[in-house]
Protein backbone atom coordinates (compact mmCIF):
# COMPACT_ATOMS: atom_id res chain seq x y z
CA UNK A 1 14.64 -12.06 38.86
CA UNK A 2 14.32 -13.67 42.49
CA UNK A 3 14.45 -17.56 42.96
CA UNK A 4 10.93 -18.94 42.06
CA UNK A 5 9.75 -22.41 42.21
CA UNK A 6 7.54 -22.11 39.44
CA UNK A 7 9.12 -22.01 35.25
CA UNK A 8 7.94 -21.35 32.17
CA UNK A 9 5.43 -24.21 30.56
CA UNK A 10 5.26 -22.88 27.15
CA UNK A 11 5.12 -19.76 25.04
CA UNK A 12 3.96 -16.77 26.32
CA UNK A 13 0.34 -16.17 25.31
CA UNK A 14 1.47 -12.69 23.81
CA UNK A 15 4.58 -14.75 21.37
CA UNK A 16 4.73 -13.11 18.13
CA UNK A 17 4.57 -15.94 15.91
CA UNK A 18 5.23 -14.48 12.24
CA UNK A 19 7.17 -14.40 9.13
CA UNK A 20 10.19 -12.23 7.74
CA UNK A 21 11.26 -10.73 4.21
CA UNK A 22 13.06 -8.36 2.45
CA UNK A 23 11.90 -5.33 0.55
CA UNK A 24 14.99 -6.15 -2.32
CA UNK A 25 13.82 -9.56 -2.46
CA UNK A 26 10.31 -9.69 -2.29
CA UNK A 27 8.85 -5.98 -3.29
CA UNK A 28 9.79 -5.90 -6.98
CA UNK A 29 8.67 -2.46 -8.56
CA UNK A 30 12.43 -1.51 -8.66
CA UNK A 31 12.01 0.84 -11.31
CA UNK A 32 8.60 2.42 -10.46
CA UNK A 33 7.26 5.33 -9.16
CA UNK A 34 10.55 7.00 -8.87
CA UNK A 35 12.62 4.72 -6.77
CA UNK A 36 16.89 4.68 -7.30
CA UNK A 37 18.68 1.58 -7.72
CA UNK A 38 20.37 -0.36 -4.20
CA UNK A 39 23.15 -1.91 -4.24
CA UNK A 40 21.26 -5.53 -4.74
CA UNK A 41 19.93 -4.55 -7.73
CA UNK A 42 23.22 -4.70 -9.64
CA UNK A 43 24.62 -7.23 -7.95
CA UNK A 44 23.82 -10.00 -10.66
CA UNK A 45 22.50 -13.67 -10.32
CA UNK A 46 25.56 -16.31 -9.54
CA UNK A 47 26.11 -19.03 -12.03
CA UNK A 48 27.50 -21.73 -10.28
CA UNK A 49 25.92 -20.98 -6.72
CA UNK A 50 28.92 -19.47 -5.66
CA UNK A 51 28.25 -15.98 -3.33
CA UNK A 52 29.34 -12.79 -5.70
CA UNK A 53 27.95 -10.20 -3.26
CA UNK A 54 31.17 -8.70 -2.33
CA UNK A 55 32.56 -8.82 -5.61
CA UNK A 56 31.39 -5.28 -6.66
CA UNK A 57 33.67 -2.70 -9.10
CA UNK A 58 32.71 0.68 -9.97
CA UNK A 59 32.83 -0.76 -13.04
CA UNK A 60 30.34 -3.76 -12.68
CA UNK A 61 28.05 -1.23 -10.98
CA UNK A 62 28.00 1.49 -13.93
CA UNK A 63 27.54 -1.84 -16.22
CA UNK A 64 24.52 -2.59 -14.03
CA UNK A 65 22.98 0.77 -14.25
CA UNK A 66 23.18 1.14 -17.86
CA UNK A 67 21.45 -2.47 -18.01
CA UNK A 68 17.50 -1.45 -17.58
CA UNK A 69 16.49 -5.45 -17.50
CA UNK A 70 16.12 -7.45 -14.29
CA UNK A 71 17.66 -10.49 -16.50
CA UNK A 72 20.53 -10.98 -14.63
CA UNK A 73 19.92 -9.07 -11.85
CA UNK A 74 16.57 -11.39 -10.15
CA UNK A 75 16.08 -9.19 -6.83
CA UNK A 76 14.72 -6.06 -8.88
CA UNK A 77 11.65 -8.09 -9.93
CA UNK A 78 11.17 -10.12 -6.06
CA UNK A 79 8.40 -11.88 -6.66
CA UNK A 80 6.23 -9.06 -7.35
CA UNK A 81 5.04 -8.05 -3.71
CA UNK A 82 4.84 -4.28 -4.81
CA UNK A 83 1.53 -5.03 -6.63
CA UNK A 84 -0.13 -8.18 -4.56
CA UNK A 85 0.88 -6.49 -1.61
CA UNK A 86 -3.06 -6.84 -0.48
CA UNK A 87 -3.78 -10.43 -1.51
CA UNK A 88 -0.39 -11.46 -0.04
CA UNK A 89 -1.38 -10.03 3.30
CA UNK A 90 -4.49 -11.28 3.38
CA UNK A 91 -2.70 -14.96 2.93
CA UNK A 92 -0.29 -14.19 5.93
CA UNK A 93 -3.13 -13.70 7.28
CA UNK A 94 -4.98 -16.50 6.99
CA UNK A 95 -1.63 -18.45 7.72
CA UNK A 96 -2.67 -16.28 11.10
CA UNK A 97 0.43 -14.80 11.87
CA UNK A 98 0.96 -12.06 14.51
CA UNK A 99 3.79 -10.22 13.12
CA UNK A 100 5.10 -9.67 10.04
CA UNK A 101 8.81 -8.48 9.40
CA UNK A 102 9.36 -6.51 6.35
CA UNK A 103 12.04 -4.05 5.27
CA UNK A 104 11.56 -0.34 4.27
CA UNK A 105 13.82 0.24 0.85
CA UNK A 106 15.69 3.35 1.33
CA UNK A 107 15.50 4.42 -2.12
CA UNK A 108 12.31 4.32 -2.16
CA UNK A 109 12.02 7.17 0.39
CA UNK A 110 15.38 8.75 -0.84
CA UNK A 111 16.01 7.77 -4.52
CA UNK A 112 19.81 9.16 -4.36
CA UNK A 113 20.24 9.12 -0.93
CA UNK A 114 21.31 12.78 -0.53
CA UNK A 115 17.94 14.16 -1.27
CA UNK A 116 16.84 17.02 1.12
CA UNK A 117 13.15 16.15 0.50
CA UNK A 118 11.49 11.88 0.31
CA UNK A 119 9.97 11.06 -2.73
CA UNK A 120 6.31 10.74 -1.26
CA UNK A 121 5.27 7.87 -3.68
CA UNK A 122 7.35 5.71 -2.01
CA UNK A 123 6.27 6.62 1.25
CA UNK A 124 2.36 6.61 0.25
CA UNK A 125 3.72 2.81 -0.88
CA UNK A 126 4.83 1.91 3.14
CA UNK A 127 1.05 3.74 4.17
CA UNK A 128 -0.99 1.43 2.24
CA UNK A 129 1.26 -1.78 3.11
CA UNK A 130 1.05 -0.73 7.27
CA UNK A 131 -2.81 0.20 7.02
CA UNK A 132 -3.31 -3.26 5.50
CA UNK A 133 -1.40 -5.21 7.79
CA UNK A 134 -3.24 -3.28 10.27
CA UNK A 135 -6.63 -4.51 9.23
CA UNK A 136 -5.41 -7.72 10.25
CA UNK A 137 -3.90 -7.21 13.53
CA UNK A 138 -0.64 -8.67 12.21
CA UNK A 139 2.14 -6.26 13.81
CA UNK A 140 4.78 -5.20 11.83
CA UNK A 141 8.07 -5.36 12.63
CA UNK A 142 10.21 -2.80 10.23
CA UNK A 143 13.89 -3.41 9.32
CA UNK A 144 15.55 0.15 8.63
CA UNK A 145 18.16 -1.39 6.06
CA UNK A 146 18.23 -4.71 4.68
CA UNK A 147 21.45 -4.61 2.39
CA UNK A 148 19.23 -1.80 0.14
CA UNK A 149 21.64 1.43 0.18
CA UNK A 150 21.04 3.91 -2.45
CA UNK A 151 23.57 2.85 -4.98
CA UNK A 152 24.29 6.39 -5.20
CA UNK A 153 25.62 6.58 -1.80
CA UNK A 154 28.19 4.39 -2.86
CA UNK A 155 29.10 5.86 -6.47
CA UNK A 156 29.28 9.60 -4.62
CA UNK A 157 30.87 8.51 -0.65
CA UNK A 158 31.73 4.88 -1.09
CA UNK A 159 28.92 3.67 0.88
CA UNK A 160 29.36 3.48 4.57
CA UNK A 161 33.03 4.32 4.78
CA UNK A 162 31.77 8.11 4.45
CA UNK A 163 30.81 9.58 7.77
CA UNK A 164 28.63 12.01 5.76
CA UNK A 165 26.30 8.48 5.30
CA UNK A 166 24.99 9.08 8.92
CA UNK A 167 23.26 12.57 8.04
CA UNK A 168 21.40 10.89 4.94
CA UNK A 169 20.99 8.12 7.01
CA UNK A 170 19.20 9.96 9.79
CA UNK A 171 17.21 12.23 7.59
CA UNK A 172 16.15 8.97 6.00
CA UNK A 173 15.07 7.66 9.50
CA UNK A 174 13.17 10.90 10.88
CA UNK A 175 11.64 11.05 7.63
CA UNK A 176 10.60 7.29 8.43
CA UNK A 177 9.88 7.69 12.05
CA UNK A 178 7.65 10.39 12.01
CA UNK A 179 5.55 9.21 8.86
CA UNK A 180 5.20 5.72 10.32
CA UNK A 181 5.26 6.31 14.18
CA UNK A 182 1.71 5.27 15.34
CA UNK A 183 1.80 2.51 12.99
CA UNK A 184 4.71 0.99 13.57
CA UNK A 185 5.80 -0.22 17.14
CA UNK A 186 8.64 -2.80 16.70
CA UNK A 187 11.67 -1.40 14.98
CA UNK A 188 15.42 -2.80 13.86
CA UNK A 189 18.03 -0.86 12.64
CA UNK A 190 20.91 -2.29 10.26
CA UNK A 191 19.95 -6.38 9.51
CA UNK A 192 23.02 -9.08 10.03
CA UNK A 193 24.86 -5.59 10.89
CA UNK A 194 28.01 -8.38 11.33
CA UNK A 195 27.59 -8.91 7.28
CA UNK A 196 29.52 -6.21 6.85
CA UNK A 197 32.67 -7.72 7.59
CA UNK A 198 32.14 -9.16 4.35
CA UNK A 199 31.85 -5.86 2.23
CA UNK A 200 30.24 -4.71 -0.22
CA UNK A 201 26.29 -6.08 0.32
CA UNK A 202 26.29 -4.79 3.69
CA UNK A 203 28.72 -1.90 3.58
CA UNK A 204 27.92 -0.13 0.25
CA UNK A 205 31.57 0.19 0.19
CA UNK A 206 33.48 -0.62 -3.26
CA UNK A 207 36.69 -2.89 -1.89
CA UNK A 208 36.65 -6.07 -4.16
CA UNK A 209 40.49 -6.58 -4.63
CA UNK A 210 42.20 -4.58 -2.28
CA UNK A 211 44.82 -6.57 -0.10
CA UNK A 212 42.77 -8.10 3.17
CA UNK A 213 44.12 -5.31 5.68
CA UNK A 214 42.60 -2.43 3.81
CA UNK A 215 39.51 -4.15 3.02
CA UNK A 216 39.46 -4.93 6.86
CA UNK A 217 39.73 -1.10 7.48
CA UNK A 218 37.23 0.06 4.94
CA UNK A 219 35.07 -2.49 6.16
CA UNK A 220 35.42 -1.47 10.24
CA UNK A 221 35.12 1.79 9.40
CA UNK A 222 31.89 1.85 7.33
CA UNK A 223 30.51 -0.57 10.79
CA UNK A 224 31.70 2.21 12.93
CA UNK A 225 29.65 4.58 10.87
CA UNK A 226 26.85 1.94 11.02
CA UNK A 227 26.72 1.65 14.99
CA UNK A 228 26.83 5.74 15.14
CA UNK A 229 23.70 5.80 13.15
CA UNK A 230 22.00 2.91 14.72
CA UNK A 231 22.74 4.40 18.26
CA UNK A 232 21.36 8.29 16.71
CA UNK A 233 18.30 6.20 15.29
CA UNK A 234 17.46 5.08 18.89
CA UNK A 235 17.82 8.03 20.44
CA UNK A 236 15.08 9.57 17.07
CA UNK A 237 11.99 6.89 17.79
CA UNK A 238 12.40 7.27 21.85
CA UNK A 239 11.94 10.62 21.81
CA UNK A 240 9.35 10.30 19.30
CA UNK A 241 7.34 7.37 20.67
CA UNK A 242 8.67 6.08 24.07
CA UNK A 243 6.97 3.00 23.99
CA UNK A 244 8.22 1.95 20.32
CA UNK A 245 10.79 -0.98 20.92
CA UNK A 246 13.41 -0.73 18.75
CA UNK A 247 16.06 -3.33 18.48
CA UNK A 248 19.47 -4.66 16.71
CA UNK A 249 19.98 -7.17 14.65
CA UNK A 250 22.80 -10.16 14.28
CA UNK A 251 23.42 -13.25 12.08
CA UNK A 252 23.66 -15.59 14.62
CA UNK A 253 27.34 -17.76 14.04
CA UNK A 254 27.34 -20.33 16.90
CA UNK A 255 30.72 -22.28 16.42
CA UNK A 256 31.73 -24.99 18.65
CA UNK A 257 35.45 -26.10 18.79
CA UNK A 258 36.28 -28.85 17.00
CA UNK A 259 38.24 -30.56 19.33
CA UNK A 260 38.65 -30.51 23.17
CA UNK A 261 42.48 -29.54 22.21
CA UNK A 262 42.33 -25.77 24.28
CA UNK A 263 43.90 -24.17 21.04
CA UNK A 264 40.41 -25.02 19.41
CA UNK A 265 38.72 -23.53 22.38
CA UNK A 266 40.38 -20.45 22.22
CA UNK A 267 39.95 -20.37 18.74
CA UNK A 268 36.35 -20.82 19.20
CA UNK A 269 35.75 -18.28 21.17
CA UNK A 270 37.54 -15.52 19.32
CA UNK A 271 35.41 -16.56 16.11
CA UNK A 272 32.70 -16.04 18.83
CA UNK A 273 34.17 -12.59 19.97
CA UNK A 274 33.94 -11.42 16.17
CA UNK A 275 30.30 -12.18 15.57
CA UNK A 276 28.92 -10.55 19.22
CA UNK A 277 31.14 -7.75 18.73
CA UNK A 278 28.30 -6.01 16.96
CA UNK A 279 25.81 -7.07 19.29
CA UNK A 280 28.36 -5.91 22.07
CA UNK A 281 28.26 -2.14 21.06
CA UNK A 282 24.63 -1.78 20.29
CA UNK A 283 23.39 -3.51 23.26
CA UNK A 284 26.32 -2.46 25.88
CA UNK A 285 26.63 0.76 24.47
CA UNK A 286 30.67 0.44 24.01
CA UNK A 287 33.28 -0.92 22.19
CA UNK A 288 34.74 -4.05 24.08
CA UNK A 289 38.07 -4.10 25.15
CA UNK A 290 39.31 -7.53 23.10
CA UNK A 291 38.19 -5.53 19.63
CA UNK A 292 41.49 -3.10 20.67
CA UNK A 293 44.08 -6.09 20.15
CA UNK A 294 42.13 -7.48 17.13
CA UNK A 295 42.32 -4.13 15.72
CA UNK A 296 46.11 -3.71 16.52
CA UNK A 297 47.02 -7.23 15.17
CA UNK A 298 45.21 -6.25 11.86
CA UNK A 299 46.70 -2.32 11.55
CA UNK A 300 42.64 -1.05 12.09
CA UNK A 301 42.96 2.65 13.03
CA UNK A 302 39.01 3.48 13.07
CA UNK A 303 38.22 7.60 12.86
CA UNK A 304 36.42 7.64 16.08
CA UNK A 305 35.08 11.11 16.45
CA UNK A 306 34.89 12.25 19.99
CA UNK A 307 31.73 12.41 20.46
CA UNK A 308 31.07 8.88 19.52
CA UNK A 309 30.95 7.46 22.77
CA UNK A 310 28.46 9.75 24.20
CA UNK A 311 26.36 8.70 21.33
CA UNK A 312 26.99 4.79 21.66
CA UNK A 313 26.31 5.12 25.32
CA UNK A 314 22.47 6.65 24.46
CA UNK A 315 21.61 4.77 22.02
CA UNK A 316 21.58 1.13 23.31
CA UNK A 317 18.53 -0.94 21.60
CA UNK A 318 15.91 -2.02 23.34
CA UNK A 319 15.86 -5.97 22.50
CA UNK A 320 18.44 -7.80 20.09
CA UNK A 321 17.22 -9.83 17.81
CA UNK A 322 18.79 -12.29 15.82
CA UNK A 323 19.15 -15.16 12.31
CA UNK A 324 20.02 -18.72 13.21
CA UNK A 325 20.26 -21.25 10.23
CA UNK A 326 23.14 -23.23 10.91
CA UNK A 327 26.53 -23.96 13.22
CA UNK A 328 29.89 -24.74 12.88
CA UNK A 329 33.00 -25.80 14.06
CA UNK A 330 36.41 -23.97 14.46
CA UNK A 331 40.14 -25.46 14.42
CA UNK A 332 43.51 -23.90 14.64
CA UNK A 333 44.13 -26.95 12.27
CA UNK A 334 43.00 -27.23 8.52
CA UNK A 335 39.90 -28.98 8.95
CA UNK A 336 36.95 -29.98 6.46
CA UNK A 337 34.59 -26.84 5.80
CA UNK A 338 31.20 -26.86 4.55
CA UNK A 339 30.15 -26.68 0.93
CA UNK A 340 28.40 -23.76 0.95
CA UNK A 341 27.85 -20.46 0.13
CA UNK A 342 27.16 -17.52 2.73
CA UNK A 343 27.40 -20.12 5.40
CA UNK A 344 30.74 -21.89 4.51
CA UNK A 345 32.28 -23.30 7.84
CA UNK A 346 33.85 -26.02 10.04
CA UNK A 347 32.50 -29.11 9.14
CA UNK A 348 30.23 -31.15 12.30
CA UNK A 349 29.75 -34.84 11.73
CA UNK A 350 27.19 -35.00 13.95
CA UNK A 351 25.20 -32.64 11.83
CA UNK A 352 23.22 -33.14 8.32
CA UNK A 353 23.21 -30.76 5.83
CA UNK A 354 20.80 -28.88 3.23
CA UNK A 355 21.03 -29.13 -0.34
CA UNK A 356 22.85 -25.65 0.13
CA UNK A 357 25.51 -27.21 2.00
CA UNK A 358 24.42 -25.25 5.12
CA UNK A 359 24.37 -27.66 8.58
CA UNK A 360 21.20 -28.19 10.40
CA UNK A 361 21.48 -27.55 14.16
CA UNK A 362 18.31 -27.02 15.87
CA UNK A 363 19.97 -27.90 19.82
CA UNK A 364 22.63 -24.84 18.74
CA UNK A 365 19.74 -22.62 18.54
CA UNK A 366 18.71 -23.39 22.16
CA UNK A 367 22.83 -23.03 23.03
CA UNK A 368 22.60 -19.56 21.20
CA UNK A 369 19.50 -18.27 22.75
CA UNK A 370 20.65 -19.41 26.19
CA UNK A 371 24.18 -17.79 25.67
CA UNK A 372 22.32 -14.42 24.34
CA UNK A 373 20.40 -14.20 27.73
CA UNK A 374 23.25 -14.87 29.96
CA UNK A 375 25.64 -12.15 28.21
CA UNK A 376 22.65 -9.76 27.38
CA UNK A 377 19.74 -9.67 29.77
CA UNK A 378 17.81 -8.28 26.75
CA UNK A 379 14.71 -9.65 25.35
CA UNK A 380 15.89 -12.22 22.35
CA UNK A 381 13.84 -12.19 19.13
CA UNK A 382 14.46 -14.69 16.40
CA UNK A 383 13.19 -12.95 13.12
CA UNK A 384 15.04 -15.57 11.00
CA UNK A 385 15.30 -18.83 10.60
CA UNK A 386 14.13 -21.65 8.16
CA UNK A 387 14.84 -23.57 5.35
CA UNK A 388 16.31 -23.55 1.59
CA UNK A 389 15.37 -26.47 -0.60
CA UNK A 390 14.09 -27.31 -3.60
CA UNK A 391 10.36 -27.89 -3.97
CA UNK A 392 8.61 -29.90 -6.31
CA UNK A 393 5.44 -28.93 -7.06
CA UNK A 394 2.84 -31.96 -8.65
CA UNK A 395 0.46 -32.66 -11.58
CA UNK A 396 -2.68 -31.76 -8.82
CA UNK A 397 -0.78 -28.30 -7.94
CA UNK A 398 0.67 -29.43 -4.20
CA UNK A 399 4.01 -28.68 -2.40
CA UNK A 400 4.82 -31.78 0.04
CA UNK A 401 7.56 -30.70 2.22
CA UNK A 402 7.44 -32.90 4.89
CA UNK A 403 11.68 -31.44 5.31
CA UNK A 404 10.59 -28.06 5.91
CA UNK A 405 8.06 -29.46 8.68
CA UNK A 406 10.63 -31.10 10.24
CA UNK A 407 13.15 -28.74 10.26
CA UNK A 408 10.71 -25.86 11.35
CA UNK A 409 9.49 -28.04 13.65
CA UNK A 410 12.75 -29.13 15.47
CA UNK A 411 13.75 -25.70 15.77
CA UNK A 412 10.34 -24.45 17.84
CA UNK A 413 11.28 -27.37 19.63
CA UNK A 414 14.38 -26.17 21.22
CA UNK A 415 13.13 -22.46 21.16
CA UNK A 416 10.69 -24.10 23.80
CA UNK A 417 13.17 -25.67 25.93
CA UNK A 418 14.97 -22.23 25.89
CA UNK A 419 11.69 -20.38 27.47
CA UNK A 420 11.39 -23.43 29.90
CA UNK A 421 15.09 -22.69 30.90
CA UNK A 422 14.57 -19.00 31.57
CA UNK A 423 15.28 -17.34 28.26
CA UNK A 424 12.80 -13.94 27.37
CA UNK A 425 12.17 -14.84 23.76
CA UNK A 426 9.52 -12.18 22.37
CA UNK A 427 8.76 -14.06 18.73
CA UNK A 428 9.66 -15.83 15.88
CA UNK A 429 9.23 -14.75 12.40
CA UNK A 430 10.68 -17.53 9.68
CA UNK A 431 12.25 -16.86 6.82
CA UNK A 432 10.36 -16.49 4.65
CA UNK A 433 6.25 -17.42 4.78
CA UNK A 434 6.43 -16.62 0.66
CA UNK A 435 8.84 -17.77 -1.90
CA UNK A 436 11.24 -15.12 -2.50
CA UNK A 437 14.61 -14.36 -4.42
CA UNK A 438 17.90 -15.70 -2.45
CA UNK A 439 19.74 -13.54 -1.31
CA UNK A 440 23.50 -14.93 -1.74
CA UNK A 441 22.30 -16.39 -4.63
CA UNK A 442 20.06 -14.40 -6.75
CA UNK A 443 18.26 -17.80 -7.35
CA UNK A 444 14.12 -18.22 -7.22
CA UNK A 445 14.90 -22.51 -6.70
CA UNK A 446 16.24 -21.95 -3.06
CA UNK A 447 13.02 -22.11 -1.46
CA UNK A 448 12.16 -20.84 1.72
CA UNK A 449 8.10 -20.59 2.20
CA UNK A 450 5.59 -22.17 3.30
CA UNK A 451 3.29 -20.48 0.29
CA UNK A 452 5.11 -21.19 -2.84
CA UNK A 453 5.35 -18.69 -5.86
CA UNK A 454 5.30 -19.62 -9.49
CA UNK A 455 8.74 -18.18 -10.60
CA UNK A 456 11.54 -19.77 -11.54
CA UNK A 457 14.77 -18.75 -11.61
CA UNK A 458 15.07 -16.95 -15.51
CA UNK A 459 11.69 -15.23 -14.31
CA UNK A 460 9.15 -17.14 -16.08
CA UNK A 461 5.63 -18.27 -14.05
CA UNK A 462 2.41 -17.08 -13.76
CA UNK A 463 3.76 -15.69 -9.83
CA UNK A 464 0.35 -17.40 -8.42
CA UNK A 465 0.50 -18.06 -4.64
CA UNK A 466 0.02 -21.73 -3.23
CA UNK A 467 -0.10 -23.11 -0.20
CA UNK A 468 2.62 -25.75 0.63
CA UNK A 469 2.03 -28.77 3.13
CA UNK A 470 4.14 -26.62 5.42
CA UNK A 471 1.43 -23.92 5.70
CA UNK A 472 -1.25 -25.92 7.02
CA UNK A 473 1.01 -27.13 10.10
CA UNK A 474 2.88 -23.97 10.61
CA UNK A 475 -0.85 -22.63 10.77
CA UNK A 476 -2.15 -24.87 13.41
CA UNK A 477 1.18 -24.08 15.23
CA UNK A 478 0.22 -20.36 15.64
CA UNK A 479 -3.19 -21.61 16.51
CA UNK A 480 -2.41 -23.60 19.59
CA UNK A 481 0.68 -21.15 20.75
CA UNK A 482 3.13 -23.90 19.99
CA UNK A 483 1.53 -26.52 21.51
CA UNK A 484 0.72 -28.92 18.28
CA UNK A 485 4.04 -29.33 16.87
């Protein structure tokens, strides 16, 4: 853009102001109307708050099969949006937002994943939810896969690590695209596609065990596979629709070196190298050269079929869109590290921490969406972002959470300052505008919405919908575009 005395004063008037879930933590229904089983509905509930999502065995997955409860396995009841889909809706909105993220499950469309034909209940399901969002001008904004893979796919090709998972993949999306085409216009592909450098959740892939080298392998390969079909997804909706947008999506990891010591720098910014990576391929189109020594100094040979880049090269997203909850710090020294689950890291003492252990940075999320925009020149879309705590709700049937204000509100803050600097941000949907089940978790008591839901974490409430403090001022928020904060 050409030198121009006037900036940014705000957000844009057309700011998509929303909310985000997940269909295998929100929908419920798991067992209805012929859906298959994902792979986080037998990963069970932790017991001590400690992440188990990576710890899956054939083994623990035929055990969760056989077990037809959702007692220790919370995400295959969600909080029940499958049936109060249309009352739920009509709360987001009255909450007034613009956009609403959801997820499509897979198995809903393709209970075993290798199906030649979708199961049409499942897609009648997706009609009803995109006609009603519809009759409220909220636009959604679909997530392809949200860690909900067939578990089939992983019990017949090991998830991921298959190439043969990006034909069922892409049947599954052109089955998608051209049911939901001119009802859908926003569109990701794979969400916190980096997760899968943790396994299992994200990769379908069964390595829990193995020595760190070939769980490093599995784990590249089964991305590799991922970026193929995200790039061969693109290439489906633009010739389809070519206005649809469709976009990529990372979990933001903003690190900061710990000391000025240039070790720590370096160090830094290879822990920064790992997390754009993914971001790297899908927006640039190509694998970046550092990935070649990282892959050498870890004996990674990926199976890179020959026709890969051609495909890579076409099928570059259209925005990237990101999660920002938290920073951290890296060291080449042994340092103090956060206690906490999916977001365990290099301690900051100039940050303050949830009751999850996770470090509250709102200034890193202006240093992240400024550092996007420089490296990208892609429109930036925040789709999650917001706050786990534990609400109490009183005799007279209220939810003060003044914290979730505040840390909602500090983070629009800096999103602000980012526009004002120069940064294209297209939205914001927080996670999550209803109570739903954690994801690292499995637990109902990590609260993230601004409407809470009367579930706890063995399963027992009435599941009625009320409005927290938080949802009158996030409310007023979208009202005034962002200017009463």
């Amino acid at each position: 853009m050409a030198y121009s005395k006037q900036i940014p004063t705000g957000f844009p008037t057309d700011f998509l102001w929303g909310g985000a879930t997940s269909a295998s933590q929100f929908e419920g229904g798991w067992n209805l109307d012929n859906k298959g089983i994902t792979q986080a509905e037998v990963t069970p509930k932790s017991e001590d708050r400690r992440m188990n999502i990576a710890e899956a065995t054939l083994a623990s997955i035929e055990a969760a099969i056989a077990d037809t409860t959702d007692t220790r396995y919370p995400k295959r009841r969600g909080v029940d949006f499958y049936h109060r889909y249309e009352s739920d809706i009509a709360l987001l909105a009255e909450l007034g937002l613009k956009a609403f993220r959801l997820s499509i499950a897979w198995a809903r469309i393709f209970p075993k994943g290798t199906e030649s034909e979708p199961n049409e209940a499942g897609l009648a399901f997706y009609d009803k939810i995109f006609d009603t969002l519809n009759k409220y001008d909220i636009e959604p904004i679909v997530t392809l896969s949200h860690y909900e893979m067939p578990i089939n796919l992983t019990i017949e090709r090991n998830g991921w690590f298959d190439r043969k998972t990006i034909e069922d993949f892409t049947r599954y999306t052109e089955v998608v695209f051209k049911r939901y085409h001119d009802k859908v216009n926003y569109w990701m592909t794979f969400n916190e596609i980096n997760a899968a450098q943790w396994g299992f959740h994200a990769t379908g892939a069964v390595d829990f065990g193995l020595p760190e080298n070939e769980q490093l392998s599995i784990r590249y390969q089964a991305i590799h596979h991922q970026f193929v079909a995200s790039a061969i997804a693109v290439q489906q909706i633009h010739a389809l629709d070519p206005d649809a947008k469709i976009g990529m999506m990372l979990a933001r990891m903003q690190t900061y070196p710990l000391t000025p010591n240039p070790a720590d720098v370096q160090a830094a910014q290879l822990a920064d190298q790992l997390n754009l990576f993914f971001a790297d391929v899908q927006v640039r189109g190509e694998y970046p050269e550092y990935m070649n020594r990282y892959f050498a100094e870890h004996d990674i040979v990926l199976d890179f079929a020959p026709e890969d880049a051609a495909t890579l090269a076409a099928g570059k997203v259209d925005y990237m869109s990101f999660s920002y909850y938290t920073s951290s710090t890296t060291s080449v020294d042994t340092h103090d590290v956060t206690d906490a689950n999916m977001a365990m890291a290099g301690v900051n003492p100039y940050l303050k921490a949830s009751d999850w252990g996770w470090q509250m940075d709102p200034v890193g999320l202006r240093i992240t969406l400024n550092e996007l925009w420089d490296r990208y020149r892609k429109p930036l879309f925040i789709v999650e972002n917001g706050l786990g705590a534990v609400d109490e709700l009183t005799s007279d049937g209220q939810i003060h959470d003044d914290y979730r204000i505040n840390y909602l509100q500090q983070h629009i803050e800096q999103m602000e300052e980012a526009i004002i600097d120069g940064v294209d941000l297209m939205g914001y949907t927080m996670w999550s505008p209803i109570d739903l089940i954690s994801f690292s978790t499995s637990e109902m008591s990590k609260r993230y919405g601004v409407i809470y839901v009367d579930q706890d974490d063995d399963g027992q409430g009435t599941l009625d919908r009320i409005k927290k403090d938080s949802f009158f001022w996030y409310q007023d928020v979208i009202k005034t575009n962002g200017e009463n904060l």
